[in-house]
C-alpha atoms as a PDB file:
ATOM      1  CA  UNK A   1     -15.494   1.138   0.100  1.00  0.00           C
ATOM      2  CA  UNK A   2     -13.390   0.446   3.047  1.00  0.00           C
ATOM      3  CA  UNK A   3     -13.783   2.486   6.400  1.00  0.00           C
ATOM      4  CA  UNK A   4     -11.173   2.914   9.142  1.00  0.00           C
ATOM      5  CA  UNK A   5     -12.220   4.082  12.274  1.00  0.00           C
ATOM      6  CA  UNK A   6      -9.718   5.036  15.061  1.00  0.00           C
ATOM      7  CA  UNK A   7     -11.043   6.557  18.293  1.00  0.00           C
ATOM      8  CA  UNK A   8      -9.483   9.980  18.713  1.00  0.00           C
ATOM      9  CA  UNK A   9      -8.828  10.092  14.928  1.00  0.00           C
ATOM     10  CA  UNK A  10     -10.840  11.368  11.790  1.00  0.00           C
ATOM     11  CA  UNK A  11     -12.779   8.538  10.005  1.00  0.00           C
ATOM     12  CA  UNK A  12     -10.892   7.480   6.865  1.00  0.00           C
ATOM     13  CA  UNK A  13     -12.776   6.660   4.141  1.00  0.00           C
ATOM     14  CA  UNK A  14     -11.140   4.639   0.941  1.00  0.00           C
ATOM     15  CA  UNK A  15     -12.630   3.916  -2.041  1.00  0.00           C
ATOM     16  CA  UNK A  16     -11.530   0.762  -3.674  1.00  0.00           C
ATOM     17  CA  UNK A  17     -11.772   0.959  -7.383  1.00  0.00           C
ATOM     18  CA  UNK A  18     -14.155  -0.179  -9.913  1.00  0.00           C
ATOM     19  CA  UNK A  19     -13.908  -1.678 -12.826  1.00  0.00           C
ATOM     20  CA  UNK A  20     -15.549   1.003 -14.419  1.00  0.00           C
ATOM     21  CA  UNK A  21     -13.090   3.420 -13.263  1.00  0.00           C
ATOM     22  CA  UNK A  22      -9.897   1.410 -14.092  1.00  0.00           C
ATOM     23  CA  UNK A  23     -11.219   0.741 -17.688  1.00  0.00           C
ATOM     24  CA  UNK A  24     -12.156   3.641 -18.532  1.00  0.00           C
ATOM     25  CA  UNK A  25      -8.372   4.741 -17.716  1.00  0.00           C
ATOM     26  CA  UNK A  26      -6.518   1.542 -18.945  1.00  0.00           C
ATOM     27  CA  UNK A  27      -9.175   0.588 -21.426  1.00  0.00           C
ATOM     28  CA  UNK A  28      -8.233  -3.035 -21.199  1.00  0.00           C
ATOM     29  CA  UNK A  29      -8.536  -4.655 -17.875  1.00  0.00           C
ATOM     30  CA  UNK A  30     -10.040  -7.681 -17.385  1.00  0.00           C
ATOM     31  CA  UNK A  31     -12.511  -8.512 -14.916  1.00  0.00           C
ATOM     32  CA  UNK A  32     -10.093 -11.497 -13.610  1.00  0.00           C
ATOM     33  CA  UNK A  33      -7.705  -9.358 -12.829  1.00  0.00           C
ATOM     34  CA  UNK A  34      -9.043  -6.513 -11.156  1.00  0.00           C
ATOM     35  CA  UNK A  35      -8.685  -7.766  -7.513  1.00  0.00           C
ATOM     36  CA  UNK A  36      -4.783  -6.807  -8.085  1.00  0.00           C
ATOM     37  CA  UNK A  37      -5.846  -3.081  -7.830  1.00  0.00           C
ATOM     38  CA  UNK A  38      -8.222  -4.034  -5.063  1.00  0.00           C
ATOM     39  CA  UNK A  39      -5.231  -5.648  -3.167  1.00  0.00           C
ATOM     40  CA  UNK A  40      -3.251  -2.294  -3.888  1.00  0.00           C
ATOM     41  CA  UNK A  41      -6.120  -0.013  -2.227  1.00  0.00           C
ATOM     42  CA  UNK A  42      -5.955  -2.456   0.784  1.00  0.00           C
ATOM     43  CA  UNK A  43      -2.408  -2.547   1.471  1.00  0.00           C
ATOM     44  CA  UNK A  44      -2.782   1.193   1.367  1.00  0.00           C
ATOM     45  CA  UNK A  45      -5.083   1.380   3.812  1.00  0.00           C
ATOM     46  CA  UNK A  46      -3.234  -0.789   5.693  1.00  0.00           C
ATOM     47  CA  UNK A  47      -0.530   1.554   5.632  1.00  0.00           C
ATOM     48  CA  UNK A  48      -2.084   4.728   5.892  1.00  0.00           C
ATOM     49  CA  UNK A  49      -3.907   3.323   9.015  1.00  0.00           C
ATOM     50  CA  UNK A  50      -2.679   3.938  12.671  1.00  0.00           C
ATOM     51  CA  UNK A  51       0.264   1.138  12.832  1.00  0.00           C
ATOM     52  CA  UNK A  52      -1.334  -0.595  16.226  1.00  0.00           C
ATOM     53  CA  UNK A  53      -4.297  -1.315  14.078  1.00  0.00           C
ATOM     54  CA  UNK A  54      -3.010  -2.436  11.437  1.00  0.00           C
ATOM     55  CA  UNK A  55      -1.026  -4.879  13.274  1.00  0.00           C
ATOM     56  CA  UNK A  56      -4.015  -6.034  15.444  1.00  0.00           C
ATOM     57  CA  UNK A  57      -5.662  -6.378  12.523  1.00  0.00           C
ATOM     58  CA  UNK A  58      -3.175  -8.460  10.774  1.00  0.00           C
ATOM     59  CA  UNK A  59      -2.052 -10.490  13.549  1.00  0.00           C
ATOM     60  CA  UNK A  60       0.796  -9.069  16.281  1.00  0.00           C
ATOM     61  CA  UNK A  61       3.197 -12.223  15.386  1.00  0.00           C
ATOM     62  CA  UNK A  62       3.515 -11.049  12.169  1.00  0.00           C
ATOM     63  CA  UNK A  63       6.238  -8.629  10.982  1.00  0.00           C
ATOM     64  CA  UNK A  64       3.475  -6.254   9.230  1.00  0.00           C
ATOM     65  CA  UNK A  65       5.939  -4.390   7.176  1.00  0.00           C
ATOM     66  CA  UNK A  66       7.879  -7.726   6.139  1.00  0.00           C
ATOM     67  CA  UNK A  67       3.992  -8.888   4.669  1.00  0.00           C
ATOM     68  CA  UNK A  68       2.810  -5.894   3.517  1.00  0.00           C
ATOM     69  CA  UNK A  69       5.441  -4.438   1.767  1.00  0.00           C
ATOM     70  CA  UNK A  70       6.152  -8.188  -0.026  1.00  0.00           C
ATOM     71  CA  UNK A  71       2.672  -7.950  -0.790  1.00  0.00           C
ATOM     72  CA  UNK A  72       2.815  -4.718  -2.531  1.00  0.00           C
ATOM     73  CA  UNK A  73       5.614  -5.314  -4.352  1.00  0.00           C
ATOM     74  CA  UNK A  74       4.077  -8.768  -5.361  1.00  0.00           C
ATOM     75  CA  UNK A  75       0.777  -7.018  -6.728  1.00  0.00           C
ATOM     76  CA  UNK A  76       2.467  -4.231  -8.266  1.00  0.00           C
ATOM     77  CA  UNK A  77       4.238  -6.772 -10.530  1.00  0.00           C
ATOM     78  CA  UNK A  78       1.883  -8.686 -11.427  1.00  0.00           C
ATOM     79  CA  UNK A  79      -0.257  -5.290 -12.596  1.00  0.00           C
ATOM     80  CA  UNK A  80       2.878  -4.200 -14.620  1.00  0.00           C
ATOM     81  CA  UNK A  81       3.711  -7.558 -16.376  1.00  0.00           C
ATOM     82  CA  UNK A  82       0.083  -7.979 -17.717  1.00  0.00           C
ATOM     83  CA  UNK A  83      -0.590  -4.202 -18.125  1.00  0.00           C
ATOM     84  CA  UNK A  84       2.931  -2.136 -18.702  1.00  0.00           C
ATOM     85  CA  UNK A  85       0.531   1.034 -19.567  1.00  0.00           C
ATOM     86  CA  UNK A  86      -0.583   0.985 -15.876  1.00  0.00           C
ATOM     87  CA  UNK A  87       2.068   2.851 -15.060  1.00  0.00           C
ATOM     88  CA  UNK A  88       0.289   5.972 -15.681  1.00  0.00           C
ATOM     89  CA  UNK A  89      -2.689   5.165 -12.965  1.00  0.00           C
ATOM     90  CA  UNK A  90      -2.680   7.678 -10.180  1.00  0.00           C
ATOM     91  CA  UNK A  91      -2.895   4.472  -7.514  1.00  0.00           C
ATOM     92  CA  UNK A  92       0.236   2.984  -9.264  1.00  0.00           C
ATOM     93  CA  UNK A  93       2.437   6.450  -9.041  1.00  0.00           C
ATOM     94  CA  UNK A  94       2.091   6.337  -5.550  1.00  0.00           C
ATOM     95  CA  UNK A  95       2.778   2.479  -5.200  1.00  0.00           C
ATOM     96  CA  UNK A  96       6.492   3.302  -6.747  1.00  0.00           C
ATOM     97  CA  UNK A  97       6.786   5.798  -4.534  1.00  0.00           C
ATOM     98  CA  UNK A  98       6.458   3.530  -1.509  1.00  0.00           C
ATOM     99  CA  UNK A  99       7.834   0.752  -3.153  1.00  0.00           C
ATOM    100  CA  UNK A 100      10.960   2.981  -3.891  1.00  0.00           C
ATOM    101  CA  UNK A 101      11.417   3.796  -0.195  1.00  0.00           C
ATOM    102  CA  UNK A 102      10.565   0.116   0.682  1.00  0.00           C
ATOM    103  CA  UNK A 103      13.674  -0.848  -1.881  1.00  0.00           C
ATOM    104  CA  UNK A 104      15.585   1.650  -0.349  1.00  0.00           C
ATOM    105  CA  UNK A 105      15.227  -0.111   3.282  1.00  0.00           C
ATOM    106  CA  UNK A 106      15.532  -3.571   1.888  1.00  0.00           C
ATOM    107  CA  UNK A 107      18.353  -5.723   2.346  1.00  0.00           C
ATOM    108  CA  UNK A 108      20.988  -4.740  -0.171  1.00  0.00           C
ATOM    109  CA  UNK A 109      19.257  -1.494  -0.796  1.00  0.00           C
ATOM    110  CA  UNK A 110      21.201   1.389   0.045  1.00  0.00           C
ATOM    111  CA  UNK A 111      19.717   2.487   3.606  1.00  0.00           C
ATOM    112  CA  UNK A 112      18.824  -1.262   5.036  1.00  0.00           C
ATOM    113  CA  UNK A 113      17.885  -0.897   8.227  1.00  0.00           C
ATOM    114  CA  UNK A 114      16.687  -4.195  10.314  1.00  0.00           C
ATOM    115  CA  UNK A 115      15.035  -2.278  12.962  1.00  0.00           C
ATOM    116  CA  UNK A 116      12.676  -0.843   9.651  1.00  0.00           C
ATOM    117  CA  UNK A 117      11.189  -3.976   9.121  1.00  0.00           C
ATOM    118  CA  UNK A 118       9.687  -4.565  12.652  1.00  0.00           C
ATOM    119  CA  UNK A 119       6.556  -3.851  14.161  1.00  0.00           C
ATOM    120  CA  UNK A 120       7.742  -1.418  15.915  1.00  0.00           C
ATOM    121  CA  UNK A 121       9.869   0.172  13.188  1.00  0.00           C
ATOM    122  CA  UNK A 122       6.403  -0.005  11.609  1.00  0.00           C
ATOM    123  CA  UNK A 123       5.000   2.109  14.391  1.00  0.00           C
ATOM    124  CA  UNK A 124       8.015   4.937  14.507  1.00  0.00           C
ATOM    125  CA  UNK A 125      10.269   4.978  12.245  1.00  0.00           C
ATOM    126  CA  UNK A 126      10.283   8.343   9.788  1.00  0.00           C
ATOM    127  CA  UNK A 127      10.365   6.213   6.338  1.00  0.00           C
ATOM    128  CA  UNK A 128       7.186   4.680   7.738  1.00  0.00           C
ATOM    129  CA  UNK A 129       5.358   7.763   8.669  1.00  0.00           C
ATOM    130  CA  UNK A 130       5.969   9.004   4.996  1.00  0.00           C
ATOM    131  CA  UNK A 131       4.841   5.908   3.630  1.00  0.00           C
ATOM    132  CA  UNK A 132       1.741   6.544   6.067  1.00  0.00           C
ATOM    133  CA  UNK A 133       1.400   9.955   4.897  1.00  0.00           C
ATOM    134  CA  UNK A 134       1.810   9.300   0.610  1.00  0.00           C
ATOM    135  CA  UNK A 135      -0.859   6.513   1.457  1.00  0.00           C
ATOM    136  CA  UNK A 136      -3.204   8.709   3.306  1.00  0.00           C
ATOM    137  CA  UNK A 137      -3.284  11.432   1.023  1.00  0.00           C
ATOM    138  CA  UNK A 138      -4.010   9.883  -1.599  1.00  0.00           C
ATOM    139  CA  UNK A 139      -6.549   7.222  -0.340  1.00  0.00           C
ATOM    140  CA  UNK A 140      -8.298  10.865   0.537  1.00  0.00           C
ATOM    141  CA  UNK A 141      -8.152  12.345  -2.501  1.00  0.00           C
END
């Protein structure tokens, strides 16, 4: 379990996975790999975290988005390649979601945006804030 806790803010509480859980919806995942998911729950938190601690957290000279979202993407693949049927997991739905928006903003994606991929696009920008908001609700599920 991984706890946020942001003065002024409600505590967010995430559950990371276990292996019981993930088998008993996959059926087939090896212990090896489960960290992937684990890595998924944490980026989420990341993300559905107030951006200034997140980017404390992960270091301010660091574009946050940049290593997060490479992360993500990174993690999701490596799920999909060695388990195609993960797909269905609720934790994976809402990884394409972000990762779709993430695409979106990439470069050669259809709404790049530079400023997106800052700190402080990290902090205000709208496609950020929904990305916040998919990753909050369902980290509190």
């Amino acid at each position: 379990m991984v706890t946020s806790i942001v003065p002024g803010e409600p505590v967010l509480v995430h559950l990371i996975p276990s292996s019981r859980e993930l088998r008993s919806d996959m059926g087939r995942i090896e212990d090896c790999d489960l960290w992937w998911f684990r890595e998924l729950y944490s980026i989420l938190a990341a993300f559905a975290d107030a951006p200034e601690n997140t980017i404390a957290r992960i270091g301010g000279g660091v574009s946050v988005p940049d290593d997060q979202a490479e992360d993500l993407d990174h993690f999701r693949g490596c799920i999909l390649a060695k388990y195609p049927d993960a797909r269905d997991l609720a934790v994976m739905k809402v990884v394409e979601e972000v990762d779709a928006i993430l695409e979106r903003r990439s470069l050669g994606g259809e709404a790049f945006e530079e400023g997106f991929w800052t700190n402080q696009g990290f902090r205000e920008h709208p496609d950020w804030k929904a990305i916040r908001g998919r990753a909050r609700s369902f980290l509190l599920r």
